[in-house]
Protein backbone atom coordinates (compact mmCIF):
# COMPACT_ATOMS: atom_id res chain seq x y z
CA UNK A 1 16.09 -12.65 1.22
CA UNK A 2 13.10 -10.21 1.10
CA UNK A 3 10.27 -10.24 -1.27
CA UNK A 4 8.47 -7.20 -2.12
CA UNK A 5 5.21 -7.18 -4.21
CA UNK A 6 3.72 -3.85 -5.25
CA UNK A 7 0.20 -3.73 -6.18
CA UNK A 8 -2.88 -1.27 -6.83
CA UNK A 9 -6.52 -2.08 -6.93
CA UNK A 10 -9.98 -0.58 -6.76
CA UNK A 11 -12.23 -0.22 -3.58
CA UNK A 12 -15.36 -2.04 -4.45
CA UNK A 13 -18.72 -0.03 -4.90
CA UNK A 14 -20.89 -1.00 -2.31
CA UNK A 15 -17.36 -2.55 -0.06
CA UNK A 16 -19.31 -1.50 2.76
CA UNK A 17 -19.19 1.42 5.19
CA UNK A 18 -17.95 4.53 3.97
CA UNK A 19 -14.55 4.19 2.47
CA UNK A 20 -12.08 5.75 4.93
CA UNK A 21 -13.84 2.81 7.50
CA UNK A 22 -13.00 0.66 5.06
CA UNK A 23 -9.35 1.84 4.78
CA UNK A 24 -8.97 2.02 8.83
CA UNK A 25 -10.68 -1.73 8.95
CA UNK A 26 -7.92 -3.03 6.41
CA UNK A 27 -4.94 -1.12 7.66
CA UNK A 28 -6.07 -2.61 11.61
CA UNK A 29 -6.49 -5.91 10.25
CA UNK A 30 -2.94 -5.64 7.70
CA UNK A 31 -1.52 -4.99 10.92
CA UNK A 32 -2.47 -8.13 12.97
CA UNK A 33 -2.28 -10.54 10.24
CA UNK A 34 1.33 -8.83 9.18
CA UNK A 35 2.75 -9.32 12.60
CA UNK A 36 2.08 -13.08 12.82
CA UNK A 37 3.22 -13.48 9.31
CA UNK A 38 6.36 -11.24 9.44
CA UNK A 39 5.61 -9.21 7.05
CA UNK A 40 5.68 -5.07 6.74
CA UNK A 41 5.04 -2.41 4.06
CA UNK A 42 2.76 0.07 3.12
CA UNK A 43 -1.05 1.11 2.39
CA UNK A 44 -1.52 4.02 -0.08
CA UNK A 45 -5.45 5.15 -0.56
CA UNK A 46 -7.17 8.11 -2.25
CA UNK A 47 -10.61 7.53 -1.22
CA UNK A 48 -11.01 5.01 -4.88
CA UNK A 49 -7.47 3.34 -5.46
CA UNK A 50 -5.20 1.50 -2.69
CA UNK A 51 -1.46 1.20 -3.94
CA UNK A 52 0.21 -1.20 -1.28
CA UNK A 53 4.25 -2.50 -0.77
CA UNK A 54 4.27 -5.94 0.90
CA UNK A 55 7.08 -7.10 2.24
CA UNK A 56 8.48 -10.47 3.93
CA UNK A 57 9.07 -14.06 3.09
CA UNK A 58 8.19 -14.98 -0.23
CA UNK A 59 5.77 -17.65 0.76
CA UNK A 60 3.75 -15.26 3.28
CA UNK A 61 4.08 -12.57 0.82
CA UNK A 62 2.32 -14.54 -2.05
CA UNK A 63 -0.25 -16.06 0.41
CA UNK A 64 -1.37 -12.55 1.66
CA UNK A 65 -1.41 -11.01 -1.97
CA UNK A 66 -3.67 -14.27 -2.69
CA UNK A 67 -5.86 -13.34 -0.05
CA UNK A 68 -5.89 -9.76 -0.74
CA UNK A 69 -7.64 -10.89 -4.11
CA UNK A 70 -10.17 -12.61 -3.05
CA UNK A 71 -11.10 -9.78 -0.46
CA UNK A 72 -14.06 -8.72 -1.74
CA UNK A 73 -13.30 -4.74 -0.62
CA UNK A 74 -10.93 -4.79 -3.08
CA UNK A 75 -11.66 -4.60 -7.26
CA UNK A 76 -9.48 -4.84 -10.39
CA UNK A 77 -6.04 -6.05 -7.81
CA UNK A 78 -3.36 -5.52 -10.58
CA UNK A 79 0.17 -6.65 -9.45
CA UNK A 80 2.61 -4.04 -11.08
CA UNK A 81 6.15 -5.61 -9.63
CA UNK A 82 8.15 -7.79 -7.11
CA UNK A 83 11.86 -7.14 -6.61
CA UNK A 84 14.35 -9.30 -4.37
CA UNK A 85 16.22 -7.46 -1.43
CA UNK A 86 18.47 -8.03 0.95
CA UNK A 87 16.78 -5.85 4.00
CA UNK A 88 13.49 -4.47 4.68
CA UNK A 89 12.09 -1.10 3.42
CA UNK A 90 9.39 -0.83 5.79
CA UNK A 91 10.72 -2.92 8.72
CA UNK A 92 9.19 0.26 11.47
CA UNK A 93 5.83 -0.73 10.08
CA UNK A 94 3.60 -4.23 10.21
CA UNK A 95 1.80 -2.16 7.62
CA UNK A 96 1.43 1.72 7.72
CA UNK A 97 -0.78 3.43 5.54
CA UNK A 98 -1.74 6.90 4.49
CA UNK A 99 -4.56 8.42 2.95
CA UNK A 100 -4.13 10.82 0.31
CA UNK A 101 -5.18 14.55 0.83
CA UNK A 102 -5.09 16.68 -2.26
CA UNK A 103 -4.43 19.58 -0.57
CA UNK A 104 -1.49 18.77 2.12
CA UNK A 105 -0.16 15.79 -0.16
CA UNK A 106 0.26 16.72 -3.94
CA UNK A 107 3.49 17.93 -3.27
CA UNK A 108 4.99 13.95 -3.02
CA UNK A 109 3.24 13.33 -6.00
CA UNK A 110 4.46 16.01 -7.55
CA UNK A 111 7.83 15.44 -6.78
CA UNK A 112 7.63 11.94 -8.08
CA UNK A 113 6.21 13.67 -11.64
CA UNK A 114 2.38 12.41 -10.98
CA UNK A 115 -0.82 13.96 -10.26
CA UNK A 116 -3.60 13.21 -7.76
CA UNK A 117 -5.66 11.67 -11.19
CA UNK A 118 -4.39 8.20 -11.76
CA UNK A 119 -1.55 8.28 -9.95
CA UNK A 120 -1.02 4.60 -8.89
CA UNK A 121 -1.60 3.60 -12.81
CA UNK A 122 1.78 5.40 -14.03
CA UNK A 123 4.14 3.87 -11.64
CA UNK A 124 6.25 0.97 -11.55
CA UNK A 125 7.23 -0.96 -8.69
CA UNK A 126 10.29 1.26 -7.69
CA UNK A 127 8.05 4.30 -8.15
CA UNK A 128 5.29 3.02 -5.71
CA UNK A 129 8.05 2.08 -3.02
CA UNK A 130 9.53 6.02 -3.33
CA UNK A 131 6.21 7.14 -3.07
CA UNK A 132 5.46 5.12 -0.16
CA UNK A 133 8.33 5.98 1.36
CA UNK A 134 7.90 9.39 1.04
CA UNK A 135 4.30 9.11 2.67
CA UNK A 136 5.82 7.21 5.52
CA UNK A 137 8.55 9.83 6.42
CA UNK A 138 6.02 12.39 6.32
CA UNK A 139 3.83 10.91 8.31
CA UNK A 140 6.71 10.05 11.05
CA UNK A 141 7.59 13.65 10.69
CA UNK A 142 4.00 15.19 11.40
CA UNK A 143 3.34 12.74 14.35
């Protein structure tokens, strides 16, 4: 069985570095740590919020959200859902991640009935893993 936790939280003021460097430093190090965990899933970020789908063992999954936290890039880490599956989502990915570009992305959002303003506050945990989803095919598609 798979856990997946869906979460959103704030980059910090003052998290160091300008905040795409902070996004590329947590993606590259989601990655690493993911693969010797086993886990997967997905980084949303629109240059203030980071909505993320973790996904693996329950035990890693919960140790990594602890960590995530206490990580002090990160502010006002609000879990919105965990489901139970059978399979992996985001098994292609030890974490992929997309920023969010008002002009070539508000189409997914759209689709999904949300706005670039406060997007990751309206959905549940279903919602977040469509939207991710969504990102992640795009992305694959566009190279």
């Amino acid at each position: 069985m798979i856990k997946q936790l869906c979460y959103h939280s704030r980059i910090k003021p003052g998290a160091g570095g300008r905040v795409l460097s902070v996004f590329r430093d947590i993606l590259k190090t989601s990655q690493r740590n993911n693969q010797a965990q086993g886990l997967s899933g997905y980084l949303l970020f629109d240059k203030t919020y980071f909505a993320q789908v973790l996904e693996g063992p329950a035990a890693k999954v919960d140790e990594t959200f602890a960590r995530i936290k206490a990580d002090p890039r990160h502010s006002e880490v609000t879990p919105i859902g965990t489901r139970d599956r059978s399979s992996r989502q985001f098994g292609g990915w030890t974490m992929g991640g997309a920023t969010l570009e008002v002009l070539q992305d508000r189409e997914i959002l759209l689709r999904h009935g949300l706005d670039i303003q406060g997007w990751q506050l309206k959905l549940d945990c279903r919602g977040l893993i469509d939207v991710a989803l969504d990102f992640a095919h795009k992305r694959a598609a566009n190279g």
